[in-house]
N, C-alpha and C. Protein backbone atom coordinates (compact mmCIF):
# COMPACT_ATOMS: atom_id res chain seq x y z
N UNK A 1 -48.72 -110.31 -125.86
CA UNK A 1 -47.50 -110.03 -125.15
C UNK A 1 -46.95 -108.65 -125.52
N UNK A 2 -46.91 -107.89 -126.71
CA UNK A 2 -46.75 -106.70 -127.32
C UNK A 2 -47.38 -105.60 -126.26
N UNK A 3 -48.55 -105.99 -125.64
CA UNK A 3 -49.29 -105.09 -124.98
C UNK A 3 -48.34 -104.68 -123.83
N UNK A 4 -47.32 -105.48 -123.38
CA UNK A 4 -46.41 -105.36 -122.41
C UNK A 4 -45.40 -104.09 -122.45
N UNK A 5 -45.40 -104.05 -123.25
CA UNK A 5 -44.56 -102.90 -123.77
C UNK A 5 -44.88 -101.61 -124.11
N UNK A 6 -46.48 -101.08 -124.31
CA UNK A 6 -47.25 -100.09 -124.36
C UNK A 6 -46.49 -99.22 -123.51
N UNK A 7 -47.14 -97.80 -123.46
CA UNK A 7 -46.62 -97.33 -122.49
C UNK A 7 -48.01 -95.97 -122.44
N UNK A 8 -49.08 -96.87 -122.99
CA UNK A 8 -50.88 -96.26 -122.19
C UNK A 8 -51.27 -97.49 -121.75
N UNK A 9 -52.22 -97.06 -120.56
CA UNK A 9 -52.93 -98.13 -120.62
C UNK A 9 -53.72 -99.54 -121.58
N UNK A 10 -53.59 -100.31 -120.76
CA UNK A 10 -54.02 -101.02 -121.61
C UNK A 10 -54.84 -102.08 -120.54
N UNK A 11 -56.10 -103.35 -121.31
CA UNK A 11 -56.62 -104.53 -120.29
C UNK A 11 -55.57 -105.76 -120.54
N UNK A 12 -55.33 -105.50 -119.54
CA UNK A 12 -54.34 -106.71 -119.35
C UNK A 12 -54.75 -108.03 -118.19
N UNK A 13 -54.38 -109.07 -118.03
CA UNK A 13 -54.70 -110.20 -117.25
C UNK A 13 -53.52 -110.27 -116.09
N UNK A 14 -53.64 -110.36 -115.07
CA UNK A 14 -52.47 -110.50 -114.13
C UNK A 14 -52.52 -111.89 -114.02
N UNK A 15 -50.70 -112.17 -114.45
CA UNK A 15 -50.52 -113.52 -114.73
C UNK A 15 -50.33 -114.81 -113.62
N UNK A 16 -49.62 -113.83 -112.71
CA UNK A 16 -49.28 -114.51 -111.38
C UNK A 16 -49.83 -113.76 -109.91
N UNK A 17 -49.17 -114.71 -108.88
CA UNK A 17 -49.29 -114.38 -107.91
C UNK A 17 -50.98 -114.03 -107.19
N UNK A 18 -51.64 -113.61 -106.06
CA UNK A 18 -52.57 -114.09 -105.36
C UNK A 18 -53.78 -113.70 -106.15
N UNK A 19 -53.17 -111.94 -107.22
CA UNK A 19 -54.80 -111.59 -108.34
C UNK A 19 -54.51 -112.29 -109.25
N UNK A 20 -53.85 -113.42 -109.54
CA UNK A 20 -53.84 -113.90 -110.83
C UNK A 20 -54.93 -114.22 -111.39
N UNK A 21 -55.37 -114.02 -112.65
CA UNK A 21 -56.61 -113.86 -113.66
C UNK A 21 -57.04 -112.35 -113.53
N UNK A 22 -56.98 -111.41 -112.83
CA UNK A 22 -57.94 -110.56 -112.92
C UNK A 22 -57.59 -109.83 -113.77
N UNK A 23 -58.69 -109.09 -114.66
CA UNK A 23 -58.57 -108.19 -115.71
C UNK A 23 -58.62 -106.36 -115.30
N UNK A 24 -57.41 -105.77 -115.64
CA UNK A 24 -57.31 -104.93 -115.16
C UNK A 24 -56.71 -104.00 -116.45
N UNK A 25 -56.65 -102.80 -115.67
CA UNK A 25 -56.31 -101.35 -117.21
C UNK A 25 -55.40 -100.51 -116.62
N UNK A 26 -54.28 -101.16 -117.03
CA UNK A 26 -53.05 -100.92 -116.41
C UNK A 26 -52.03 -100.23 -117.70
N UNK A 27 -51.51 -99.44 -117.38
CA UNK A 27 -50.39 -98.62 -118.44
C UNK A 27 -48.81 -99.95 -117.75
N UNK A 28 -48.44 -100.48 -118.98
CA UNK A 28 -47.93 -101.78 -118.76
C UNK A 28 -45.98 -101.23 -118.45
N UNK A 29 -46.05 -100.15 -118.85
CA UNK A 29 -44.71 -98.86 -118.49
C UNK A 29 -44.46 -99.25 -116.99
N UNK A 30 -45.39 -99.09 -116.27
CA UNK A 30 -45.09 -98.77 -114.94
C UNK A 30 -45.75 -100.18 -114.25
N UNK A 31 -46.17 -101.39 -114.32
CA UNK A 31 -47.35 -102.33 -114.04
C UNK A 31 -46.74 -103.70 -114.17
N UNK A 32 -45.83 -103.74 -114.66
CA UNK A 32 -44.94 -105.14 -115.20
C UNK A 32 -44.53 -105.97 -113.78
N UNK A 33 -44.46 -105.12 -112.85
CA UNK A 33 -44.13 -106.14 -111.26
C UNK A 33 -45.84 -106.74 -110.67
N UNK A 34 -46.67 -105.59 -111.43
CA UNK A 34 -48.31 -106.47 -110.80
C UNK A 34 -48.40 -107.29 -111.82
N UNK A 35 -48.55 -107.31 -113.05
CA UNK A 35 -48.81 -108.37 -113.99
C UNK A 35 -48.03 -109.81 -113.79
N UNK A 36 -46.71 -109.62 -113.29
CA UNK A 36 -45.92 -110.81 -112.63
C UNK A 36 -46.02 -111.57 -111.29
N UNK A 37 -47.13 -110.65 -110.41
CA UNK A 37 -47.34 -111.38 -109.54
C UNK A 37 -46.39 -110.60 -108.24
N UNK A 38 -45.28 -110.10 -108.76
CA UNK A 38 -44.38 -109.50 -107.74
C UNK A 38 -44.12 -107.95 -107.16
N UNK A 39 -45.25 -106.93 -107.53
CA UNK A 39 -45.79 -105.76 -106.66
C UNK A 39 -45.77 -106.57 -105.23
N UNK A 40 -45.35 -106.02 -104.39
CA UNK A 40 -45.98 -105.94 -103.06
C UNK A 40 -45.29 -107.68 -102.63
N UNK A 41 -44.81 -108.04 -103.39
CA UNK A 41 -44.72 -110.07 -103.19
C UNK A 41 -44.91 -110.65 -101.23
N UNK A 42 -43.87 -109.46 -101.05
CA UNK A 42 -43.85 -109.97 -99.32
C UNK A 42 -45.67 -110.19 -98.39
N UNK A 43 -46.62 -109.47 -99.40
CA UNK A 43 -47.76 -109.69 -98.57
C UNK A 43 -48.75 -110.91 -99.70
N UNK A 44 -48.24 -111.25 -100.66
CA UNK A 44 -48.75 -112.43 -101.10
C UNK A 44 -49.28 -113.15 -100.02
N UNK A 45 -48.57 -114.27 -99.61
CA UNK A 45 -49.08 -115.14 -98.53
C UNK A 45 -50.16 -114.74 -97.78
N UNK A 46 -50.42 -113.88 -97.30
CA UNK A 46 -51.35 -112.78 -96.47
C UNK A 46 -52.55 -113.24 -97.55
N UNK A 47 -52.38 -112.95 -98.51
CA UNK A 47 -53.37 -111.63 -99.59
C UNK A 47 -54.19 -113.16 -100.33
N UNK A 48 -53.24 -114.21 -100.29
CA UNK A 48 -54.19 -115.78 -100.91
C UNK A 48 -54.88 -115.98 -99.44
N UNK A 49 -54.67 -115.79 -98.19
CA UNK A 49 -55.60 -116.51 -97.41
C UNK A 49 -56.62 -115.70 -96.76
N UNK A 50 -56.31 -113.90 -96.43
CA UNK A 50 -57.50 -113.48 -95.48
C UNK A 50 -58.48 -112.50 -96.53
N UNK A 51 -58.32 -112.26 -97.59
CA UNK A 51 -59.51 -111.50 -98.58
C UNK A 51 -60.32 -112.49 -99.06
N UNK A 52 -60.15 -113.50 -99.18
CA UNK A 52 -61.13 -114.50 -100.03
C UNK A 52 -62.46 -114.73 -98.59
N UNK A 53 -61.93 -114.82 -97.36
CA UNK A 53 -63.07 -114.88 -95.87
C UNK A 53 -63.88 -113.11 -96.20
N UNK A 54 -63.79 -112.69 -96.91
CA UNK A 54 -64.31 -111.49 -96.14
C UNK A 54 -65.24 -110.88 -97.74
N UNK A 55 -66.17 -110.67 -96.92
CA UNK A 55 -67.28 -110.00 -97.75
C UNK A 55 -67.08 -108.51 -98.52
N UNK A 56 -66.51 -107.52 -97.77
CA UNK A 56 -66.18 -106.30 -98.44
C UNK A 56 -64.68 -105.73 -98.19
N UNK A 57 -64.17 -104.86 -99.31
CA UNK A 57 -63.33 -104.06 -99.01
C UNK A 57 -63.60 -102.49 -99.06
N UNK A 58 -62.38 -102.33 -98.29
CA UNK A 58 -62.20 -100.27 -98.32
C UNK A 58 -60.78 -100.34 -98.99
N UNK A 59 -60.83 -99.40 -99.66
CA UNK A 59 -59.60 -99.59 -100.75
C UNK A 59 -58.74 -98.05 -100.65
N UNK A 60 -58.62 -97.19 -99.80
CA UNK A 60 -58.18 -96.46 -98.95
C UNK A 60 -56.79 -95.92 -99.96
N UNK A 61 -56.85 -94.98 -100.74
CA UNK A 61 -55.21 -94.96 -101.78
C UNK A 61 -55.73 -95.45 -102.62
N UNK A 62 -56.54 -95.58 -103.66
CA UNK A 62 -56.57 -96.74 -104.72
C UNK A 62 -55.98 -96.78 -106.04
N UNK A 63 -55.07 -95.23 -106.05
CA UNK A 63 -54.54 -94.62 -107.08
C UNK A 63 -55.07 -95.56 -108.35
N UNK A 64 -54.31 -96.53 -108.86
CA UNK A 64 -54.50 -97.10 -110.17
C UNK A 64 -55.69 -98.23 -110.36
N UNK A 65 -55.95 -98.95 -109.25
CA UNK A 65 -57.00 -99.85 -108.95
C UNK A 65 -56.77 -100.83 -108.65
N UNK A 66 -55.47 -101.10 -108.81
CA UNK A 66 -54.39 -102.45 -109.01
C UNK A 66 -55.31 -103.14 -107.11
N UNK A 67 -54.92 -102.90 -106.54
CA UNK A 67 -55.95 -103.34 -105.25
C UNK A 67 -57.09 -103.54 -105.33
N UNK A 68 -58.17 -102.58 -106.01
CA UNK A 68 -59.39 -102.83 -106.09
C UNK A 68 -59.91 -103.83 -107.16
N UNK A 69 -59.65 -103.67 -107.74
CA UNK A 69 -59.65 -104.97 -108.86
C UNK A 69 -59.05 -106.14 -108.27
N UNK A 70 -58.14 -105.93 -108.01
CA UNK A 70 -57.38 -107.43 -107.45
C UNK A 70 -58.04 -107.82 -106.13
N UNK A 71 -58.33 -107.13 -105.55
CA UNK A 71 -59.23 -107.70 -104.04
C UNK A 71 -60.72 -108.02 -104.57
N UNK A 72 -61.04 -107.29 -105.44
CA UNK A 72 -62.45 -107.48 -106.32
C UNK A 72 -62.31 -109.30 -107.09
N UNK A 73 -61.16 -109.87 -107.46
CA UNK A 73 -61.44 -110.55 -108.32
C UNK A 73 -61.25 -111.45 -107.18
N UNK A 74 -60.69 -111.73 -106.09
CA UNK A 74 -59.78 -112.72 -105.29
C UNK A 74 -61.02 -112.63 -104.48
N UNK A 75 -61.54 -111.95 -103.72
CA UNK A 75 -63.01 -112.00 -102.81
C UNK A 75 -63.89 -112.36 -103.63
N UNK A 76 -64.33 -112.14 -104.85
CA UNK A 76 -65.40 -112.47 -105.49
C UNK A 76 -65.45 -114.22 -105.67
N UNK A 77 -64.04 -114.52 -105.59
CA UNK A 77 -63.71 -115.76 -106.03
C UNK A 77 -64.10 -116.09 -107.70
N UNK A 78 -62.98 -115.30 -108.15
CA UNK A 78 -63.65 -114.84 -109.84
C UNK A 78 -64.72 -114.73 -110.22
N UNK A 79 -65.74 -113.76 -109.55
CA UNK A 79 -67.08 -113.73 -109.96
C UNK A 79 -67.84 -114.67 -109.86
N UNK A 80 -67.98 -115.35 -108.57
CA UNK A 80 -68.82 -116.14 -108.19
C UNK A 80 -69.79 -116.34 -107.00
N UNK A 81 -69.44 -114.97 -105.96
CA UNK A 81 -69.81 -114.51 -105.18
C UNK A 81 -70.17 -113.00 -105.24
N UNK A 82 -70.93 -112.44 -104.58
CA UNK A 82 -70.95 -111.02 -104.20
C UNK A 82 -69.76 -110.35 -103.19
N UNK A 83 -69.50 -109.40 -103.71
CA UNK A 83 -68.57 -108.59 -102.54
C UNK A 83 -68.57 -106.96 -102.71
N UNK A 84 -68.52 -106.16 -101.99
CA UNK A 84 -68.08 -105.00 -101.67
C UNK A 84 -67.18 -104.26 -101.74
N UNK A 85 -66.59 -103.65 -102.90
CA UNK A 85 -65.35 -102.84 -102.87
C UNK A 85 -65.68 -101.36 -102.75
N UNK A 86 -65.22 -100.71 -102.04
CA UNK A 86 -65.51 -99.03 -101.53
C UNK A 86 -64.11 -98.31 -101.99
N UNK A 87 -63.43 -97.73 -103.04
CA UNK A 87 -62.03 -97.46 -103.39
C UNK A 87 -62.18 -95.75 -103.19
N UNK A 88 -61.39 -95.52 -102.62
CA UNK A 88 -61.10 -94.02 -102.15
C UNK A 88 -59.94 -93.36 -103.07
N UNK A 89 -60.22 -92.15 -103.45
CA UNK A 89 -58.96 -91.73 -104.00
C UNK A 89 -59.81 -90.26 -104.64
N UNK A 90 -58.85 -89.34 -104.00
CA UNK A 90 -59.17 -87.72 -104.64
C UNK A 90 -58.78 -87.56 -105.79
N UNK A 91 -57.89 -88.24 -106.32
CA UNK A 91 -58.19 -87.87 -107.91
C UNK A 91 -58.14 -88.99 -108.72
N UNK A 92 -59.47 -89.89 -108.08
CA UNK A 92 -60.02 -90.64 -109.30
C UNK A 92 -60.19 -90.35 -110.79
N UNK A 93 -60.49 -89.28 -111.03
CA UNK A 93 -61.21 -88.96 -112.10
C UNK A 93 -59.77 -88.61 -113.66
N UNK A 94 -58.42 -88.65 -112.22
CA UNK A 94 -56.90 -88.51 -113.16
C UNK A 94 -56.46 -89.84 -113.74
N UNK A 95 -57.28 -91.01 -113.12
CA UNK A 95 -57.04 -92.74 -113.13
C UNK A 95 -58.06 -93.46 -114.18
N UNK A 96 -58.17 -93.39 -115.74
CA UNK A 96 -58.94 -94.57 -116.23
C UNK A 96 -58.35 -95.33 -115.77
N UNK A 97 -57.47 -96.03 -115.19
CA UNK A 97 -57.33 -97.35 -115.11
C UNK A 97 -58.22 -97.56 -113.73
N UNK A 98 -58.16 -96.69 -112.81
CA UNK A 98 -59.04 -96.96 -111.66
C UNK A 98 -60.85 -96.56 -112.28
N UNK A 99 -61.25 -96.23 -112.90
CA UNK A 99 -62.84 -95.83 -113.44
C UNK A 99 -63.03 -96.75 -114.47
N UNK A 100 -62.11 -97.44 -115.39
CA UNK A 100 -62.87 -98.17 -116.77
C UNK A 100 -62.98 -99.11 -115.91
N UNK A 101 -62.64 -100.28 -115.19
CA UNK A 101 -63.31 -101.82 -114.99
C UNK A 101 -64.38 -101.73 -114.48
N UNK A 102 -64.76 -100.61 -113.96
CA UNK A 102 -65.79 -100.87 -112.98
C UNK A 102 -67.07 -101.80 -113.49
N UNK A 103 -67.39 -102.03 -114.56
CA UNK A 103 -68.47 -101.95 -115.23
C UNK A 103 -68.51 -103.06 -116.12
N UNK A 104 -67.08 -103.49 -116.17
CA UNK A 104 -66.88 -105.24 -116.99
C UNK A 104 -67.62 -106.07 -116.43
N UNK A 105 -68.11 -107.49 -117.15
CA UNK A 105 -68.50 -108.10 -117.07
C UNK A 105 -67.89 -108.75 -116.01
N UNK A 106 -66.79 -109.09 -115.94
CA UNK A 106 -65.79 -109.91 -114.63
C UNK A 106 -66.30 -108.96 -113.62
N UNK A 107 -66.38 -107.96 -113.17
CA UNK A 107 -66.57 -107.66 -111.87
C UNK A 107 -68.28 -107.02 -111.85
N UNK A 108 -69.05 -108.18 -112.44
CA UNK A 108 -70.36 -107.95 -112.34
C UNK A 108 -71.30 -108.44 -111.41
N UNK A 109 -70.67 -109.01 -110.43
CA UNK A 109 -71.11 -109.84 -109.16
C UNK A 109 -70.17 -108.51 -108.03
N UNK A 110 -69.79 -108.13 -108.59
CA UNK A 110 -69.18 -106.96 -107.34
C UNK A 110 -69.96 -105.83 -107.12
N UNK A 111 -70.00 -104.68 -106.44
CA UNK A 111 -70.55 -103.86 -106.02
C UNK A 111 -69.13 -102.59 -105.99
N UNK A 112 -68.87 -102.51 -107.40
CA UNK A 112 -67.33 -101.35 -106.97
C UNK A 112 -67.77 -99.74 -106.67
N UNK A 113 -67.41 -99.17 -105.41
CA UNK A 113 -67.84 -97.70 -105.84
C UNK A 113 -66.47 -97.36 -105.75
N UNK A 114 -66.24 -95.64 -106.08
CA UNK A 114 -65.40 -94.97 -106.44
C UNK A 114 -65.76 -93.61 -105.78
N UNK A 115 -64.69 -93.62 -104.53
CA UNK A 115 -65.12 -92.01 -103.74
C UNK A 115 -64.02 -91.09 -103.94
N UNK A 116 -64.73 -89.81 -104.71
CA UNK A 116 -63.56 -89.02 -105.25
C UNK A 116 -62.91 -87.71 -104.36
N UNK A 117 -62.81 -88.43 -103.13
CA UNK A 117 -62.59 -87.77 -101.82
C UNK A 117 -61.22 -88.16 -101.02
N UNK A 118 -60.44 -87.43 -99.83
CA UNK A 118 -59.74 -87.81 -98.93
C UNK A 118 -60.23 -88.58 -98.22
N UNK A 119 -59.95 -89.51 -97.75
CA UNK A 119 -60.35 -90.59 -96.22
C UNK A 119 -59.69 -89.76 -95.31
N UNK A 120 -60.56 -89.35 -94.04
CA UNK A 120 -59.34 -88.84 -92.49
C UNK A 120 -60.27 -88.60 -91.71
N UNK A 121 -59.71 -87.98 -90.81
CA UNK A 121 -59.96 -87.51 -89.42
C UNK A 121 -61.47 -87.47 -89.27
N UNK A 122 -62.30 -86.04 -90.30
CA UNK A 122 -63.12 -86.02 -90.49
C UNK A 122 -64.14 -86.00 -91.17
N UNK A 123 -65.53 -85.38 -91.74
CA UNK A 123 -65.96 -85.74 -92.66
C UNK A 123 -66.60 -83.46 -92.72
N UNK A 124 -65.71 -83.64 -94.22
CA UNK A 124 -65.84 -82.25 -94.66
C UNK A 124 -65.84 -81.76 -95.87
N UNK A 125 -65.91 -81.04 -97.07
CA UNK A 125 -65.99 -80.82 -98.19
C UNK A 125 -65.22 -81.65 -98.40
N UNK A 126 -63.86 -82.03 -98.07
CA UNK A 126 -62.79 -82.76 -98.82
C UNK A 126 -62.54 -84.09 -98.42
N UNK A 127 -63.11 -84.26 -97.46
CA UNK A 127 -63.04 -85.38 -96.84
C UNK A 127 -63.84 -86.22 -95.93
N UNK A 128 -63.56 -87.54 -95.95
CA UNK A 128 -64.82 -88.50 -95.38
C UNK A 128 -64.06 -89.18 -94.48
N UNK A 129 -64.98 -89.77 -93.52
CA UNK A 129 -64.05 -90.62 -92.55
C UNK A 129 -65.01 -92.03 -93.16
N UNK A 130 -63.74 -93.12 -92.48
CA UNK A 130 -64.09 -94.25 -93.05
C UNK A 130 -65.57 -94.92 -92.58
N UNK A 131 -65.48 -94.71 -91.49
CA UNK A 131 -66.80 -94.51 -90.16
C UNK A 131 -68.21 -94.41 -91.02
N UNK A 132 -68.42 -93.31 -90.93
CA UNK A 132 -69.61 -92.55 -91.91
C UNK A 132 -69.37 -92.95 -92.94
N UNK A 133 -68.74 -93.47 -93.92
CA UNK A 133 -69.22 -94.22 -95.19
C UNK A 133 -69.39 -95.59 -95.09
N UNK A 134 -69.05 -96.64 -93.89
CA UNK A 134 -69.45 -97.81 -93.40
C UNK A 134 -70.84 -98.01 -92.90
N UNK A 135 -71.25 -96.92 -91.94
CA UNK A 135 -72.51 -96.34 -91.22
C UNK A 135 -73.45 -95.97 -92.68
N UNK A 136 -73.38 -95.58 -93.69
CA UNK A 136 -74.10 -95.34 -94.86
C UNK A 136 -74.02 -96.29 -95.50
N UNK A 137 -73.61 -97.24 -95.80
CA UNK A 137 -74.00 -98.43 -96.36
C UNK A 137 -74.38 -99.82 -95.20
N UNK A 138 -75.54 -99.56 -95.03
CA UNK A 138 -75.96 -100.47 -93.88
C UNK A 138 -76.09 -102.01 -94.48
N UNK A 139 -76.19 -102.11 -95.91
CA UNK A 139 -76.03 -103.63 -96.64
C UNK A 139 -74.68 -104.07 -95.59
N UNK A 140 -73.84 -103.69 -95.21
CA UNK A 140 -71.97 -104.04 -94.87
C UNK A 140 -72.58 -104.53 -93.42
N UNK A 141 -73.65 -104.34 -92.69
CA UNK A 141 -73.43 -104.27 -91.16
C UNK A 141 -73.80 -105.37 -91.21
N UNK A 142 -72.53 -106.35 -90.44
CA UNK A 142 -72.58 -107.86 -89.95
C UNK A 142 -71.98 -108.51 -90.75
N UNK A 143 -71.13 -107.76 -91.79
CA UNK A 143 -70.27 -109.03 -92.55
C UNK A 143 -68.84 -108.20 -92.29
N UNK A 144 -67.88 -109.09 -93.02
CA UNK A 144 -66.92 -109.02 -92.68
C UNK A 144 -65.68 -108.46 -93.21
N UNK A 145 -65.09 -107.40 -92.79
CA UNK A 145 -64.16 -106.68 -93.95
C UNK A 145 -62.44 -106.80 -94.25
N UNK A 146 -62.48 -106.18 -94.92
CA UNK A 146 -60.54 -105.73 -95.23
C UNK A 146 -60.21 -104.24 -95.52
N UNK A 147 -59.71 -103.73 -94.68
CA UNK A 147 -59.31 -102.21 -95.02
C UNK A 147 -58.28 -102.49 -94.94
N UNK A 148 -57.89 -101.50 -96.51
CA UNK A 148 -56.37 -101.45 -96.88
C UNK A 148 -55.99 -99.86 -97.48
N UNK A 149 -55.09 -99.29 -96.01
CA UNK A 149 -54.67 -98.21 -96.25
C UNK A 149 -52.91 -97.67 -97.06
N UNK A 150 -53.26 -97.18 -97.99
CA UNK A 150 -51.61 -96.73 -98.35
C UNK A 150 -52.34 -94.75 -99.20
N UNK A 151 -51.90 -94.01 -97.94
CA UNK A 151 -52.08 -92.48 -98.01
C UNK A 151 -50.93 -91.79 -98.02
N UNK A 152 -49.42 -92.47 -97.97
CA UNK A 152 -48.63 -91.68 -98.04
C UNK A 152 -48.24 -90.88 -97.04
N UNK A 153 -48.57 -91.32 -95.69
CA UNK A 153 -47.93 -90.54 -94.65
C UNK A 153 -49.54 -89.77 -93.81
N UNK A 154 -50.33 -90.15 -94.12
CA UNK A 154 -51.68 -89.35 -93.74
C UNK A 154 -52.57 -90.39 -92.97
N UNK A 155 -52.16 -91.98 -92.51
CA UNK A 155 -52.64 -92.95 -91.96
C UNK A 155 -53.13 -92.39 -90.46
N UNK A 156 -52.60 -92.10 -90.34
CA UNK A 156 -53.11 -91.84 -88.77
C UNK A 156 -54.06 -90.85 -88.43
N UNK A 157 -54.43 -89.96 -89.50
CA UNK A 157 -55.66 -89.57 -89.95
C UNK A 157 -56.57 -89.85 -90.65
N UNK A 158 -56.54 -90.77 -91.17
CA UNK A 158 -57.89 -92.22 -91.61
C UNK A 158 -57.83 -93.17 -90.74
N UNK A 159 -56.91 -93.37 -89.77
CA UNK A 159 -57.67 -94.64 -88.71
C UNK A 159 -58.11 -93.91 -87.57
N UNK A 160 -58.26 -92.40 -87.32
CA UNK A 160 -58.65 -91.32 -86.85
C UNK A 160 -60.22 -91.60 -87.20
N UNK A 161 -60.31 -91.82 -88.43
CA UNK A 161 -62.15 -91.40 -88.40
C UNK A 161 -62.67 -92.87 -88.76
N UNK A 162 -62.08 -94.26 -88.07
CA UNK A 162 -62.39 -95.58 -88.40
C UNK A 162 -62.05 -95.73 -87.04
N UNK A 163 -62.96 -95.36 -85.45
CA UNK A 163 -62.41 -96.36 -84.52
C UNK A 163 -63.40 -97.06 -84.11
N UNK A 164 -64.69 -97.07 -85.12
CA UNK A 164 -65.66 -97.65 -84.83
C UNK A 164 -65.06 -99.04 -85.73
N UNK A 165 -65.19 -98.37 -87.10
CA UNK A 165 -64.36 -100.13 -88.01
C UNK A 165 -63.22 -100.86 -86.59
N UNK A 166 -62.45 -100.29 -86.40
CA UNK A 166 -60.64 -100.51 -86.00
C UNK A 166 -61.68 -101.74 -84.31
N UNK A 167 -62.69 -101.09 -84.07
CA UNK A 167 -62.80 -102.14 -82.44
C UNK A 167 -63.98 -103.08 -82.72
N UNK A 168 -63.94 -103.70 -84.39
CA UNK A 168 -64.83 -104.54 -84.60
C UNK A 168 -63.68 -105.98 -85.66
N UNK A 169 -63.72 -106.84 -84.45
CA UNK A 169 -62.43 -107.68 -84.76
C UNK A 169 -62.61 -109.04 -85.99
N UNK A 170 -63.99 -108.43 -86.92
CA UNK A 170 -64.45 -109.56 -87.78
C UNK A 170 -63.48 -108.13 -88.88
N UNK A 171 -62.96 -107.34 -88.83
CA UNK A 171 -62.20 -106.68 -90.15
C UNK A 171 -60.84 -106.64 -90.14
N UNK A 172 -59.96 -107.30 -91.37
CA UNK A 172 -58.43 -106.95 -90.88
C UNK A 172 -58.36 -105.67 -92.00
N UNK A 173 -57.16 -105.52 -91.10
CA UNK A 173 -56.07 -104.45 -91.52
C UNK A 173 -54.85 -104.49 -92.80
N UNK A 174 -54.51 -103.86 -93.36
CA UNK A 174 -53.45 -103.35 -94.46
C UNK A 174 -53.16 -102.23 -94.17
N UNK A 175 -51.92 -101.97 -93.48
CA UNK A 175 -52.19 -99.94 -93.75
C UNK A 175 -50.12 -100.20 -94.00
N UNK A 176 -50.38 -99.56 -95.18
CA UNK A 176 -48.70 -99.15 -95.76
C UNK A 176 -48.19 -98.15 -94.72
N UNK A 177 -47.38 -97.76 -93.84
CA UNK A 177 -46.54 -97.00 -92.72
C UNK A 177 -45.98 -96.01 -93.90
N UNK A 178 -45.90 -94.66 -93.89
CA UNK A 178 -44.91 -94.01 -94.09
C UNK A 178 -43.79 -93.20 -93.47
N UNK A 179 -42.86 -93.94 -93.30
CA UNK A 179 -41.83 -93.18 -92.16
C UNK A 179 -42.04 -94.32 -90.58
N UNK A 180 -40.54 -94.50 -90.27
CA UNK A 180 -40.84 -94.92 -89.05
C UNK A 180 -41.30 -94.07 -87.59
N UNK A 181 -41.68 -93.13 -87.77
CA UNK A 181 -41.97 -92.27 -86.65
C UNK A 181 -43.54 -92.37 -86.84
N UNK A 182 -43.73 -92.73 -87.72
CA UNK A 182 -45.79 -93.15 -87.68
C UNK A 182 -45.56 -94.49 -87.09
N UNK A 183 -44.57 -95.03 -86.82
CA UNK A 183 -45.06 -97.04 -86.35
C UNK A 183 -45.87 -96.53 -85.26
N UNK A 184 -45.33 -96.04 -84.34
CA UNK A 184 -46.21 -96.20 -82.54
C UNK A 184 -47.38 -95.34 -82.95
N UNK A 185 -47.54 -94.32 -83.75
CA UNK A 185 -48.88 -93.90 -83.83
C UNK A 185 -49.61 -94.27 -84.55
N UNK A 186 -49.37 -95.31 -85.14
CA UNK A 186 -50.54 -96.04 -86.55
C UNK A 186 -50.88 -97.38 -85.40
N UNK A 187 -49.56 -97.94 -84.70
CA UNK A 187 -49.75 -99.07 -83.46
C UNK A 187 -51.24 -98.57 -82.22
């Protein structure tokens, strides 16, 4: 319980709510609403019934990992299945907490990669569209996904280079809105 109070990372267990059990490397300073179950609470309900149906994720924002891990442990069905996590984020390499789990034993039935790139529009030194990294992993074609976008205002340029994912109705959606003047263009 001491570990709660750190203020580096640390592996911690998320106690509640839909990732409950998963082991994650979380700086416990800023992490105390995911370890409780209550980050994000309003999409709980959501998050226990449509990730556990679906074979892979795109993890689109993955800043800390807190998603990828947690969709990693909840699809895997605590490591008891195979699944697909694809986590996007340009500065992975600023996040141990998003790079150390990869490689634990708990998420050893997973398949985690880590793209140290922008998701958008198109695919260029800096950036990939979601499209062409779905199309490159041909293991994914015919199962069933979850893309979950939170870019901070840049959504409508990652579902820009996903309208091949976006008109295939076996994948749902997550995309965090920034600003109400993106609703009708993310709609």
């Amino acid at each position: 319980m001491l570990k709660l109070f750190s203020k580096k990372p640390e592996i911690l267990r998320i106690l509640r709510g839909p990732f409950n059990g998963a082991k994650m490397f979380l700086n416990p300073a800023h992490s105390k609403r995911m370890v409780f179950g209550l980050y994000e609470y309003t999409l709980n309900d959501w998050l226990k019934t449509v990730p556990p149906t679906k074979d892979f994720a795109f993890d689109v924002g993955a800043n800390t990992g807190y998603d990828t891990y947690g969709l990693a442990h909840l699809m895997s069905h605590a490591n008891t299945r195979s699944v697909n996590i694809v986590a996007f984020d340009p500065e992975a390499d600023r996040y141990p907490e998003l790079t150390t789990p990869k490689n634990w034993d708990e998420y050893s039935r997973t398949k985690i990669e880590i793209i140290s790139m922008f998701a958008g529009a198109v695919d260029d030194e800096k950036t990939v569209t979601l499209d062409s990294i779905f199309d490159a992993r041909t293991d994914l074609a015919g199962k069933k996904g979850l893309v979950k976008i939170d870019v901070e205002g840049a959504e409508v340029d990652v579902l820009k280079g996903a309208t091949t994912l976006l008109r295939n109705p076996d994948h749902d959606w997550m995309v965090e809105i920034h600003g109400q003047h993106l609703i009708p263009k993310v709609a």
